[in-house]
Protein backbone atom coordinates (compact mmCIF):
# COMPACT_ATOMS: atom_id res chain seq x y z
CA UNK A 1 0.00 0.00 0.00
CA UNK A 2 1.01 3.23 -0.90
CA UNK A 3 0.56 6.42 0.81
CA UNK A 4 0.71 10.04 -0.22
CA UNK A 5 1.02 13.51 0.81
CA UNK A 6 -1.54 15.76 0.80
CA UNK A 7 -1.07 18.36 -0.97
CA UNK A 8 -1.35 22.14 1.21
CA UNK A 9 -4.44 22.94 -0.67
CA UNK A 10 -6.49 21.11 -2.39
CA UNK A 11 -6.21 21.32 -6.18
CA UNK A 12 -8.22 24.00 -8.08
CA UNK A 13 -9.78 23.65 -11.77
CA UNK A 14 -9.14 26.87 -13.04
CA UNK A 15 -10.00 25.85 -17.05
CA UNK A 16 -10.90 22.88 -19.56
CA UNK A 17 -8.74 23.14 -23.14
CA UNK A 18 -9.91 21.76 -26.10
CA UNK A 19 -7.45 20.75 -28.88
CA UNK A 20 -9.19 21.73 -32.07
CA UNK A 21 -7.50 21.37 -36.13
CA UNK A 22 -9.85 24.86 -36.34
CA UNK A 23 -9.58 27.04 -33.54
CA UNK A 24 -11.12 30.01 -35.11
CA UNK A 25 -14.51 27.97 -35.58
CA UNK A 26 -14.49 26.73 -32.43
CA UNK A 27 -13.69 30.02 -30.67
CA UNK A 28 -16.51 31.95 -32.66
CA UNK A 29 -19.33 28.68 -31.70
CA UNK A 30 -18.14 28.82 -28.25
CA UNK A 31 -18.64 33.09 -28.67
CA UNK A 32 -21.97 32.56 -30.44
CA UNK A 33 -23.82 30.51 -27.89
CA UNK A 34 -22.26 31.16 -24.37
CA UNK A 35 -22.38 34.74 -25.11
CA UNK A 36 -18.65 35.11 -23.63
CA UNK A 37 -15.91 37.11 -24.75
CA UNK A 38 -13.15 35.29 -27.12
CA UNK A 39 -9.64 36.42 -25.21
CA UNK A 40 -7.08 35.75 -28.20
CA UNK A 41 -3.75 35.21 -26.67
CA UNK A 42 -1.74 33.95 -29.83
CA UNK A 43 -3.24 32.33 -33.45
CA UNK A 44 -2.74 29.32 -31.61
CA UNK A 45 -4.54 29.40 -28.46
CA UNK A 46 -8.19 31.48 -27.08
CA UNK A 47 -9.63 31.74 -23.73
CA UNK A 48 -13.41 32.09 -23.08
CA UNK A 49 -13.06 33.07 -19.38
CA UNK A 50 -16.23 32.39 -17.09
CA UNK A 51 -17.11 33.07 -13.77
CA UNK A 52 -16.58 29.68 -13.01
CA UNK A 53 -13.38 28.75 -15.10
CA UNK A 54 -11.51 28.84 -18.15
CA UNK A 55 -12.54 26.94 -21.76
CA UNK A 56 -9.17 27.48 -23.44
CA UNK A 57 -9.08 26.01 -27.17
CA UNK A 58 -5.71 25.30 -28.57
CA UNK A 59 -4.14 24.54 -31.88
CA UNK A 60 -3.30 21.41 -32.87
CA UNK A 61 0.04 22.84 -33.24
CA UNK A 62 -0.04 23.56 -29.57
CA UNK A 63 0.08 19.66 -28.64
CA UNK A 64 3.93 18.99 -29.52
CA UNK A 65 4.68 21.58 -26.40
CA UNK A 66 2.94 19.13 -24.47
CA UNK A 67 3.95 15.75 -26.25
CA UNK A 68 3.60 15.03 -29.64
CA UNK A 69 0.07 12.51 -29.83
CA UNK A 70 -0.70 13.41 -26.43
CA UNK A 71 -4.02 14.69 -27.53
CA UNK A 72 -6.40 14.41 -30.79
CA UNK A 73 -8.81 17.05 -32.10
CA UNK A 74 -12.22 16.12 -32.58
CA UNK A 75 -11.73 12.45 -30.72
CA UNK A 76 -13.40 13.06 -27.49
CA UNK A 77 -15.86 10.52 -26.67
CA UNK A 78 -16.06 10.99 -22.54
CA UNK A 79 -16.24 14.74 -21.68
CA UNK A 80 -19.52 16.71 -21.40
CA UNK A 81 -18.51 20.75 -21.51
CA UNK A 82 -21.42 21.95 -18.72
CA UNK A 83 -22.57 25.66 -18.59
CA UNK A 84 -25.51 26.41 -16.20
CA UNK A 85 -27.88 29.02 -17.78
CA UNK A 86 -30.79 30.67 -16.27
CA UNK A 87 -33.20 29.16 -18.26
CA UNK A 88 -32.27 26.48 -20.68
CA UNK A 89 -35.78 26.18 -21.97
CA UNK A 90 -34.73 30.37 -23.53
CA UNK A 91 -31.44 29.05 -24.67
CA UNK A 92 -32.52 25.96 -26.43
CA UNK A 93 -34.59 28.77 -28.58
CA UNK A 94 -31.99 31.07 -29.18
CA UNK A 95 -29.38 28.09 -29.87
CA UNK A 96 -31.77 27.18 -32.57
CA UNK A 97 -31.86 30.46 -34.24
CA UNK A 98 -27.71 30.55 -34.14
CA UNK A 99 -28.43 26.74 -35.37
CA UNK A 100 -29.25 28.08 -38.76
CA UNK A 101 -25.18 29.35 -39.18
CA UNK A 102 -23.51 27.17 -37.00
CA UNK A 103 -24.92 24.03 -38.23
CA UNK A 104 -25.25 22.32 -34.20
CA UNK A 105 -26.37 18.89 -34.29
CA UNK A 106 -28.78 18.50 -31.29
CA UNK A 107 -28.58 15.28 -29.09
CA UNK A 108 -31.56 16.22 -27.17
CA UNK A 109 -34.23 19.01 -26.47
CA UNK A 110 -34.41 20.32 -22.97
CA UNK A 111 -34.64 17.52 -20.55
CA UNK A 112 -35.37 17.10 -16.62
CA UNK A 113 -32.84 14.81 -15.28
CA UNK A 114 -33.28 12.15 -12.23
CA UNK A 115 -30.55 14.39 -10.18
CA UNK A 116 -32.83 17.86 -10.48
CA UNK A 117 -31.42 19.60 -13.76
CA UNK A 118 -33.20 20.57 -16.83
CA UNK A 119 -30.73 20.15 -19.46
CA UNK A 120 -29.88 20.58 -23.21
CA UNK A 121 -27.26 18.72 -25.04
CA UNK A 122 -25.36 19.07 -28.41
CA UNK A 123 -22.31 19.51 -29.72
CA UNK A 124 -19.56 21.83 -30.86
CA UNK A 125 -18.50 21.69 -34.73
CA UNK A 126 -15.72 18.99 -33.61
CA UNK A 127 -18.00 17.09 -31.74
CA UNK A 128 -17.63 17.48 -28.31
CA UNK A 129 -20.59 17.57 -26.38
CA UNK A 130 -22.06 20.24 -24.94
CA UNK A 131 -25.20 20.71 -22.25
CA UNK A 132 -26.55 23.52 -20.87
CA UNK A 133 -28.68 22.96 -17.79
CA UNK A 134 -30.58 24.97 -15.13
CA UNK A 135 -31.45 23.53 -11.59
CA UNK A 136 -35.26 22.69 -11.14
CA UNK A 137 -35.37 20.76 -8.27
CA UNK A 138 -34.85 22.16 -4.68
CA UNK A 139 -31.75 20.14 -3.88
CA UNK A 140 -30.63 21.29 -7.42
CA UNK A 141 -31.13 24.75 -6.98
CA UNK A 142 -29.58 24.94 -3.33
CA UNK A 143 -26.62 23.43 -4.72
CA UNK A 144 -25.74 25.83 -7.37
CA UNK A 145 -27.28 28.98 -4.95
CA UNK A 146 -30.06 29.45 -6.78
């Protein structure tokens, strides 16, 4: 059995980076339907800075800094980007409308989960998935302070 040290503080998530062949495309869908600022630090690599964290998308060119093959663009079958919205019933409207230009292939209309969020999937132009939820339930709601 192994044992570790803790660390002094706990670890923080500070941002999520997506490795994209297109970061341009990706930074204006991300732009489009969070409403956020695009913060463009080089050609290479954005920042959409959130209250919560960071979604950073980087070049593919950005991955040999890293390791060369240590990540893929458009090969992510596990993650689920989450933004909590206000009302994802409003969004799922207005995400339609920007539908028409950015082409976003739906996985599912707004949806009441079993753990107390309404929520709306789909994904970016590389195919990541995406859902955008708002707390219904009491339990929900408490735990995100609304």
């Amino acid at each position: 059995m192994t044992t570790s040290t803790p660390a002094s503080r706990p670890a923080n998530l500070v941002s999520i980076r997506i490795i994209s062949d297109d970061v341009a495309r990706l930074a204006e869908f991300y732009a489009q339907v969070t409403g956020t600022a695009v913060r463009w630090l080089t050609p290479d690599f954005v920042e959409l800075p959130t209250p919560a964290g960071t979604l950073a998308i980087g070049s593919t060119r950005t991955v040999a800094l890293f390791g060369p093959g240590s990540a893929r663009p458009a090969d992510n079958h596990t993650a689920i980007i989450e933004f909590l919205v206000d009302d994802v019933d409003s969004e799922y409207d207005r995400i339609r409308q920007l539908s028409i230009n950015l082409s976003i292939d739906f996985v599912n209309e707004p949806t009441t989960m079993p753990w107390g969020n309404r929520s709306l999937l789909f994904r970016d132009p590389d195919g990541n998935l995406v859902n955008f939820f708002t707390p219904v339930t009491p339990d929900s709601k408490a735990k995100f302070g609304r």
